[in-house]
N, C-alpha and C. Protein backbone atom coordinates (compact mmCIF):
# COMPACT_ATOMS: atom_id res chain seq x y z
N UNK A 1 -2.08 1.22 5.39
CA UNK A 1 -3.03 0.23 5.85
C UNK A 1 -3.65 -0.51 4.66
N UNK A 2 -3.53 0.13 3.37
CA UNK A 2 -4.54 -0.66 2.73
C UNK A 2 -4.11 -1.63 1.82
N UNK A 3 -2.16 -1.16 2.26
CA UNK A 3 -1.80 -2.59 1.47
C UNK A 3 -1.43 -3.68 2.07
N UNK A 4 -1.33 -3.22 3.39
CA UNK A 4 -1.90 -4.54 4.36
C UNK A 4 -2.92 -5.56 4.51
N UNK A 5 -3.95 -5.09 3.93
CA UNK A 5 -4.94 -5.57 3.56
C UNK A 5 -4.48 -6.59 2.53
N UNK A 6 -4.24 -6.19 1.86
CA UNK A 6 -3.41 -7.15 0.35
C UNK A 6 -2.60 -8.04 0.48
N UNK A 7 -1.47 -7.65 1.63
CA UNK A 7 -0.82 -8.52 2.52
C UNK A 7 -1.88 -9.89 2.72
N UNK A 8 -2.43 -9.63 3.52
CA UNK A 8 -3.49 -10.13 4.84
C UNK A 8 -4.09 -10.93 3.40
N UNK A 9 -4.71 -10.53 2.47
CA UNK A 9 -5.65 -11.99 1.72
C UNK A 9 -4.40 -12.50 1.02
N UNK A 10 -3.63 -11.99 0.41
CA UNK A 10 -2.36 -12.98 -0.13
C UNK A 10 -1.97 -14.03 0.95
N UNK A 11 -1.91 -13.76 2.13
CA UNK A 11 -1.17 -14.72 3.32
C UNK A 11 -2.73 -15.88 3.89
N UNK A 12 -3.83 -15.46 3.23
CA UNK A 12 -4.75 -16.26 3.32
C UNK A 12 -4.87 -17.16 2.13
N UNK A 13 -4.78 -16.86 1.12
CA UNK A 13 -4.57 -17.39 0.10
C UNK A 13 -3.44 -18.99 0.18
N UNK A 14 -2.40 -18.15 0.11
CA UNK A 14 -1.03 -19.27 0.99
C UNK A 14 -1.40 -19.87 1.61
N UNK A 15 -2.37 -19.40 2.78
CA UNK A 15 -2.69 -20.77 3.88
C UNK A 15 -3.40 -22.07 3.53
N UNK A 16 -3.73 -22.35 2.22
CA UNK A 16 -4.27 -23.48 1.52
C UNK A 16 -3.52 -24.39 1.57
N UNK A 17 -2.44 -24.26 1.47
CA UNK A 17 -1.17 -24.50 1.23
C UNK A 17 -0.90 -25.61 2.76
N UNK A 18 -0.46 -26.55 2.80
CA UNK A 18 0.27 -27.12 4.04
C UNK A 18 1.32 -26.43 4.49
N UNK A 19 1.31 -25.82 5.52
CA UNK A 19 2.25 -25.52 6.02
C UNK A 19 2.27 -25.56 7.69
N UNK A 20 3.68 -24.96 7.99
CA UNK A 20 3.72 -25.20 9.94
C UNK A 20 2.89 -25.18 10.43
N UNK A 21 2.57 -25.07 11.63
CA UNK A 21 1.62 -24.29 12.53
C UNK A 21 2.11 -22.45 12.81
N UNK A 22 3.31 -22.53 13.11
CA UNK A 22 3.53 -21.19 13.23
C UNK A 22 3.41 -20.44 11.98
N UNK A 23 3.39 -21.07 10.77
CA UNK A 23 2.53 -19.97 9.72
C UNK A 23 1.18 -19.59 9.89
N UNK A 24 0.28 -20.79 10.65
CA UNK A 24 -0.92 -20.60 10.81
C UNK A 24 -1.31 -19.68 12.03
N UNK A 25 -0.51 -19.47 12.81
CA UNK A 25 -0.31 -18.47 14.17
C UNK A 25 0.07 -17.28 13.20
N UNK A 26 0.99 -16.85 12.57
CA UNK A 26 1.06 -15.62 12.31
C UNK A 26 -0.58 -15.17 11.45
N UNK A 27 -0.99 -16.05 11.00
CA UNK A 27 -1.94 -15.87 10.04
C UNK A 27 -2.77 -15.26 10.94
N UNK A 28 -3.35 -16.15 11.75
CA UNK A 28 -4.17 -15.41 12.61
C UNK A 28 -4.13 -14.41 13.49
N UNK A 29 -3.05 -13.63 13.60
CA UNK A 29 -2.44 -12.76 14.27
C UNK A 29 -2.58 -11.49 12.96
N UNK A 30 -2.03 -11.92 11.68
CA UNK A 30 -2.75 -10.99 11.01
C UNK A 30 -3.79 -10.30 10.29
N UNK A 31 -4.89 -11.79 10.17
CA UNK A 31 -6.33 -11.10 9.72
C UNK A 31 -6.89 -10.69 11.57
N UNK A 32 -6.24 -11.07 12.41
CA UNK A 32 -7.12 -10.43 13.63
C UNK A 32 -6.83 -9.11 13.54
N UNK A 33 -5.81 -8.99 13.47
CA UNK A 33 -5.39 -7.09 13.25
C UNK A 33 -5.76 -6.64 12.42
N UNK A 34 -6.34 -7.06 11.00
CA UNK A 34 -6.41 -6.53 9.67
C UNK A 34 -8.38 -6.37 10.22
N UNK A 35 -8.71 -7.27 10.60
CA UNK A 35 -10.15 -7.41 11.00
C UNK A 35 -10.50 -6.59 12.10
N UNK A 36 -9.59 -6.25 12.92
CA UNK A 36 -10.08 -5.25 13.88
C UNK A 36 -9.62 -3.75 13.47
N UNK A 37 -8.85 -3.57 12.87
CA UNK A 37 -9.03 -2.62 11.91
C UNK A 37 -10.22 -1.49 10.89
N UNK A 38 -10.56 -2.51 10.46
CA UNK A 38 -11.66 -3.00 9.59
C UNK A 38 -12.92 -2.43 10.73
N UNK A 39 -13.42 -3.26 11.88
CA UNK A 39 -14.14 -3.09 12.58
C UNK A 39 -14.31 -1.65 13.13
N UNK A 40 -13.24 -1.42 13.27
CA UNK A 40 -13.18 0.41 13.69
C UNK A 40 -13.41 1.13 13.09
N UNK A 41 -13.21 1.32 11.70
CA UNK A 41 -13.37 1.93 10.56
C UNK A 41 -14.51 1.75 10.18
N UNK A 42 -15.64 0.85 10.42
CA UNK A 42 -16.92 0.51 9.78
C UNK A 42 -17.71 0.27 11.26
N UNK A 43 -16.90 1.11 12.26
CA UNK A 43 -17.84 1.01 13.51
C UNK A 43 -19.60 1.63 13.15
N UNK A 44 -19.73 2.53 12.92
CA UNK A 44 -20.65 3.40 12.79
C UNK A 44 -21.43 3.60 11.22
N UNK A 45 -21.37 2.49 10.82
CA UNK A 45 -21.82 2.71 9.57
C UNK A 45 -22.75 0.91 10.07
N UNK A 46 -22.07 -0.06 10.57
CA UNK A 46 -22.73 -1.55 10.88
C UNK A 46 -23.26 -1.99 9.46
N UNK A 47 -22.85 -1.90 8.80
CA UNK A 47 -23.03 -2.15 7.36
C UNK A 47 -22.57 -4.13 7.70
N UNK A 48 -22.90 -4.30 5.89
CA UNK A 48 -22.01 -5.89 5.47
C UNK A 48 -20.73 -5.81 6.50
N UNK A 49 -19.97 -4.97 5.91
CA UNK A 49 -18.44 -4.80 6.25
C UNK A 49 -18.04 -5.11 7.47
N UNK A 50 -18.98 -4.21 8.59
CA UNK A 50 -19.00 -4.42 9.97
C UNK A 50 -19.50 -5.90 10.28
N UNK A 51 -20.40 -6.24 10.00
CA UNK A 51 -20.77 -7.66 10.90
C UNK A 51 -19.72 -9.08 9.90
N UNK A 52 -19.13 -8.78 8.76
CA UNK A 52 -18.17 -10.14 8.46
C UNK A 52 -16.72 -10.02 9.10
N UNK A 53 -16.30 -8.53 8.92
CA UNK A 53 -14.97 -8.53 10.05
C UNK A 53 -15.43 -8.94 11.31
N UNK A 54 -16.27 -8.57 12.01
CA UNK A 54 -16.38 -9.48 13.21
C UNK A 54 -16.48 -10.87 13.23
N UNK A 55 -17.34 -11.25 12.48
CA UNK A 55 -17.06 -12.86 12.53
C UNK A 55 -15.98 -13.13 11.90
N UNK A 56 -15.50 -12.37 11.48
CA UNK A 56 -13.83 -12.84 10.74
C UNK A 56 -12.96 -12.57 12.02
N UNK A 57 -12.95 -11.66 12.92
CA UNK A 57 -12.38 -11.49 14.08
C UNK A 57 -12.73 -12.88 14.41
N UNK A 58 -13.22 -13.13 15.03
CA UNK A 58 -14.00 -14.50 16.51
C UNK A 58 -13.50 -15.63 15.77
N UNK A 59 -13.29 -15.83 14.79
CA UNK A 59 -12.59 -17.25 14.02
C UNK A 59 -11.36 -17.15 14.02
N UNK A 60 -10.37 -15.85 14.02
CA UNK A 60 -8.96 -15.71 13.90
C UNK A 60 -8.54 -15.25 14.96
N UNK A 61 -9.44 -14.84 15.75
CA UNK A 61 -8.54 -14.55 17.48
C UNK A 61 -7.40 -15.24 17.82
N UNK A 62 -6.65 -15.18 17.95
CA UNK A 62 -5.42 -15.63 18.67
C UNK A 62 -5.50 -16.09 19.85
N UNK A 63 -6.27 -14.85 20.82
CA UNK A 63 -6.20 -15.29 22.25
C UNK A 63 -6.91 -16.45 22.40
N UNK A 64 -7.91 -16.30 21.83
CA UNK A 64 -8.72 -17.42 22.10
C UNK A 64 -9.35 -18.57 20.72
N UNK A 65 -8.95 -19.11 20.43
CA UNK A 65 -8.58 -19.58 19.12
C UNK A 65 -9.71 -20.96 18.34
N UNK A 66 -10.42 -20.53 17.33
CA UNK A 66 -11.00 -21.87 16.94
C UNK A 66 -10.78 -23.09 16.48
N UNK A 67 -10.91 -24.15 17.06
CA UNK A 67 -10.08 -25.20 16.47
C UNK A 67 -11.20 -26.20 15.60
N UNK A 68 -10.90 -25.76 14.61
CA UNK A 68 -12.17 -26.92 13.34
C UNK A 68 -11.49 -28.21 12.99
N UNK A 69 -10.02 -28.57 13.22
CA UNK A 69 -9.63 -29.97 13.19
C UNK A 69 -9.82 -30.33 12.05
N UNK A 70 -10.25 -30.21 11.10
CA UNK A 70 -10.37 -30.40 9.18
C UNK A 70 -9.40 -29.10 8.73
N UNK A 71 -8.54 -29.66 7.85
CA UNK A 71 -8.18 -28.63 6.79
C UNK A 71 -9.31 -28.02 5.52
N UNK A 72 -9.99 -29.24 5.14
CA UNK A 72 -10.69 -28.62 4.20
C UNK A 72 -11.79 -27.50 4.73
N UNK A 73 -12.10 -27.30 5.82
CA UNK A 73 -12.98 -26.26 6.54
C UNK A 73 -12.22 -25.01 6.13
N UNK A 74 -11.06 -25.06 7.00
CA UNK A 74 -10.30 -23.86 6.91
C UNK A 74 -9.74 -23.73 5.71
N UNK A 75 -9.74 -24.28 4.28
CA UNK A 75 -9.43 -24.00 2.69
C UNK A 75 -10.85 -22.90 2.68
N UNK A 76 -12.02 -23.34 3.14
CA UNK A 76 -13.23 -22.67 2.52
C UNK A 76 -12.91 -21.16 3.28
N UNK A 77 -12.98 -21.41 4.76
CA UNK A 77 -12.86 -20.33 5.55
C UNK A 77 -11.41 -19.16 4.91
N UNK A 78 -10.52 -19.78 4.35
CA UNK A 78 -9.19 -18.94 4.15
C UNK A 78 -9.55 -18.00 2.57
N UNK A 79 -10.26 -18.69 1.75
CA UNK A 79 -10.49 -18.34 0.48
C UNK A 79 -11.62 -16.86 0.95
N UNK A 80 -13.09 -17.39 1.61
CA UNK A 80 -13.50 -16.33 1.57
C UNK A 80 -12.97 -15.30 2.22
N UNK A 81 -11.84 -15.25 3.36
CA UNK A 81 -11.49 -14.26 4.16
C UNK A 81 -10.70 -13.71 3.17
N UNK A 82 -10.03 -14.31 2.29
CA UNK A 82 -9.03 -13.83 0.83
C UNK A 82 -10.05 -12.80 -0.17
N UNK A 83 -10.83 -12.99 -0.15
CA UNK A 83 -11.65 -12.61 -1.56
C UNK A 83 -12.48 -11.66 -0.46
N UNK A 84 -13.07 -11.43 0.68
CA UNK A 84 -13.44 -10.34 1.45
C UNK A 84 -12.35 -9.44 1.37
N UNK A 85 -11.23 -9.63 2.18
CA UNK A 85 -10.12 -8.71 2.33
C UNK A 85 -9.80 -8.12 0.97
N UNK A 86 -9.61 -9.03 -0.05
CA UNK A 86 -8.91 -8.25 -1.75
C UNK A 86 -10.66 -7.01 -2.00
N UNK A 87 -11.80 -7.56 -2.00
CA UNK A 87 -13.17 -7.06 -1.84
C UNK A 87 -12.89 -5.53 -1.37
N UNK A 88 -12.71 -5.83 -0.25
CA UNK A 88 -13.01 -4.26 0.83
C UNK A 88 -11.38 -3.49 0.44
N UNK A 89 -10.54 -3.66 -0.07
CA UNK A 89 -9.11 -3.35 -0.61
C UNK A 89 -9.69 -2.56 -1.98
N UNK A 90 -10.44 -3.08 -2.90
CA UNK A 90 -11.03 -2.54 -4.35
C UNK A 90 -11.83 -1.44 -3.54
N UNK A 91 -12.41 -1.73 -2.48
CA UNK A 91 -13.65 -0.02 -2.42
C UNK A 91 -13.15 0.86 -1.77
N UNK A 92 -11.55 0.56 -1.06
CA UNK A 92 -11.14 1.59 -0.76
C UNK A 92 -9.99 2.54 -1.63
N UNK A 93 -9.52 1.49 -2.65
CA UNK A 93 -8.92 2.44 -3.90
C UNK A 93 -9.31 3.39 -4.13
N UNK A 94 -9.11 4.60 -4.66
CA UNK A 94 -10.11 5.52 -5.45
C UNK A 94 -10.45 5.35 -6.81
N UNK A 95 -11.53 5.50 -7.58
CA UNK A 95 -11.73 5.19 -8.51
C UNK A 95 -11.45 6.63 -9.55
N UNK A 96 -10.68 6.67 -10.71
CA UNK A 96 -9.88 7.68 -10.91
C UNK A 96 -11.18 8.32 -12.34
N UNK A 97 -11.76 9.38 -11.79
CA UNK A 97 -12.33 10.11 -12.80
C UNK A 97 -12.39 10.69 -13.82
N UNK A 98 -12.93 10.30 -14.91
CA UNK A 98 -12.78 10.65 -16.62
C UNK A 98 -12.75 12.25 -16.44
N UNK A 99 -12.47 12.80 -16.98
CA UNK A 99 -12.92 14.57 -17.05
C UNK A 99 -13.12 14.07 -18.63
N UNK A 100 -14.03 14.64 -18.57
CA UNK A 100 -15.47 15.23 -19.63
C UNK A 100 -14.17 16.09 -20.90
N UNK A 101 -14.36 15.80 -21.95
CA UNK A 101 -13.13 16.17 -22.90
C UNK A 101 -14.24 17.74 -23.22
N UNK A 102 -13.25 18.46 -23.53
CA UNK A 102 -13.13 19.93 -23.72
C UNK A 102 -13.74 20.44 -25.31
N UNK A 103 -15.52 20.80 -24.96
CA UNK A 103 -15.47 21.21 -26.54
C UNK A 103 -15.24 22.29 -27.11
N UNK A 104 -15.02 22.68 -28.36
CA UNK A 104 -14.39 23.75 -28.92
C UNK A 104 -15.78 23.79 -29.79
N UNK A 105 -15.86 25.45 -29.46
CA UNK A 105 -17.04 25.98 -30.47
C UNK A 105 -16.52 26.80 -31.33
N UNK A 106 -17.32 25.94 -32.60
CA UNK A 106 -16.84 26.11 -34.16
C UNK A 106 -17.46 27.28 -34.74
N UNK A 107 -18.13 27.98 -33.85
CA UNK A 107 -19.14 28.96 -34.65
C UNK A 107 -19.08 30.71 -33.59
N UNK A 108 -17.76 30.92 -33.95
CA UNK A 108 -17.44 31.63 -33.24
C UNK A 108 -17.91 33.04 -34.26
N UNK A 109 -18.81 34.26 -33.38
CA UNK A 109 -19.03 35.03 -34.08
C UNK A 109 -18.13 36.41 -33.89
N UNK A 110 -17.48 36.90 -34.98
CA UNK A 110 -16.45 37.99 -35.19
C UNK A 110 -17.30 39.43 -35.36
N UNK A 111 -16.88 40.09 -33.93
CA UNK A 111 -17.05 41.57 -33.71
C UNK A 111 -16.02 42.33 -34.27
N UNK A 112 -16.79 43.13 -35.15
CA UNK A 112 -16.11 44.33 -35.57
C UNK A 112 -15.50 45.05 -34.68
N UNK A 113 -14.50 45.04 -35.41
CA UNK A 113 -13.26 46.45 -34.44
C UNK A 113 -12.73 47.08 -35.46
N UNK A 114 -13.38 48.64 -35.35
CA UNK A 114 -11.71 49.57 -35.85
C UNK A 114 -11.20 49.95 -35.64
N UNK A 115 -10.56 50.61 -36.35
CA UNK A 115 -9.01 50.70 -36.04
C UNK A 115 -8.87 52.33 -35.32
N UNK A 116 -10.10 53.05 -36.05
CA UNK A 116 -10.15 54.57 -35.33
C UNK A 116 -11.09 54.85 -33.92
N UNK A 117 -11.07 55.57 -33.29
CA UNK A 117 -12.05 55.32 -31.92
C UNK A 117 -12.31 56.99 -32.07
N UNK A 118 -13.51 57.30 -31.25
CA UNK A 118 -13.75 58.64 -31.04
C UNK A 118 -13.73 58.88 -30.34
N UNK A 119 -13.11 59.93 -29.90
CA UNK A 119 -12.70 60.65 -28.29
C UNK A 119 -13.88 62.03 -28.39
N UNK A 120 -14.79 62.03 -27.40
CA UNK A 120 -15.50 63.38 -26.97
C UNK A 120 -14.43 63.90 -25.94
């Protein structure tokens, strides 16, 4: 799933781009899935995350579809849905932890041992 995500803002990215309409149908077919996704996963938390996938849902619905009639609207709208999606893709990476380097103690003190033992 989460390199779908990566998918999903790369193919927003592209959409700046002139192209068909049926590129612009798949598009929205895949931030709606990538966004309802998203929504499920951040059901119960209603954070940032939760309320921009939803309005990122309701603008890319398919079924029911927004029509803004300007391209330059949808350049603004495609960039931030690009830079949200790459966004929420970085916090779900794991971030890979230093381990703490290993010190060696220099002042090691030497117990006598001999070599004879006494048996009672």
């Amino acid at each position: 799933m989460k390199y779908l995500i990566i998918v999903a803002a790369l193919c927003c990215f592209i959409g700046i781009i002139d192209l068909p309409i049926g590129y612009y149908t798949f598009l929205r077919i895949l931030v709606s899935f990538m966004a309802l996704i998203i929504i499920v996963n951040e059901f119960r938390s209603r954070r940032f995350w939760f309320i921009a996938f939803v309005l990122i849902f309701i603008f890319f619905n398919p079924f029911l579809p927004i029509y803004l009639y300007l391209k330059p609207y949808w350049i603004i709208i495609d960039i931030i849905v690009g830079i949200l999606l790459f966004i929420y893709f970085l916090r779900l990476v794991p971030k890979k932890k230093v381990k703490p380097s290993e010190t060696i103690d220099i002042r090691h003190i030497e117990t006598p041992r001999t070599r004879d033992r006494i048996i009672k």
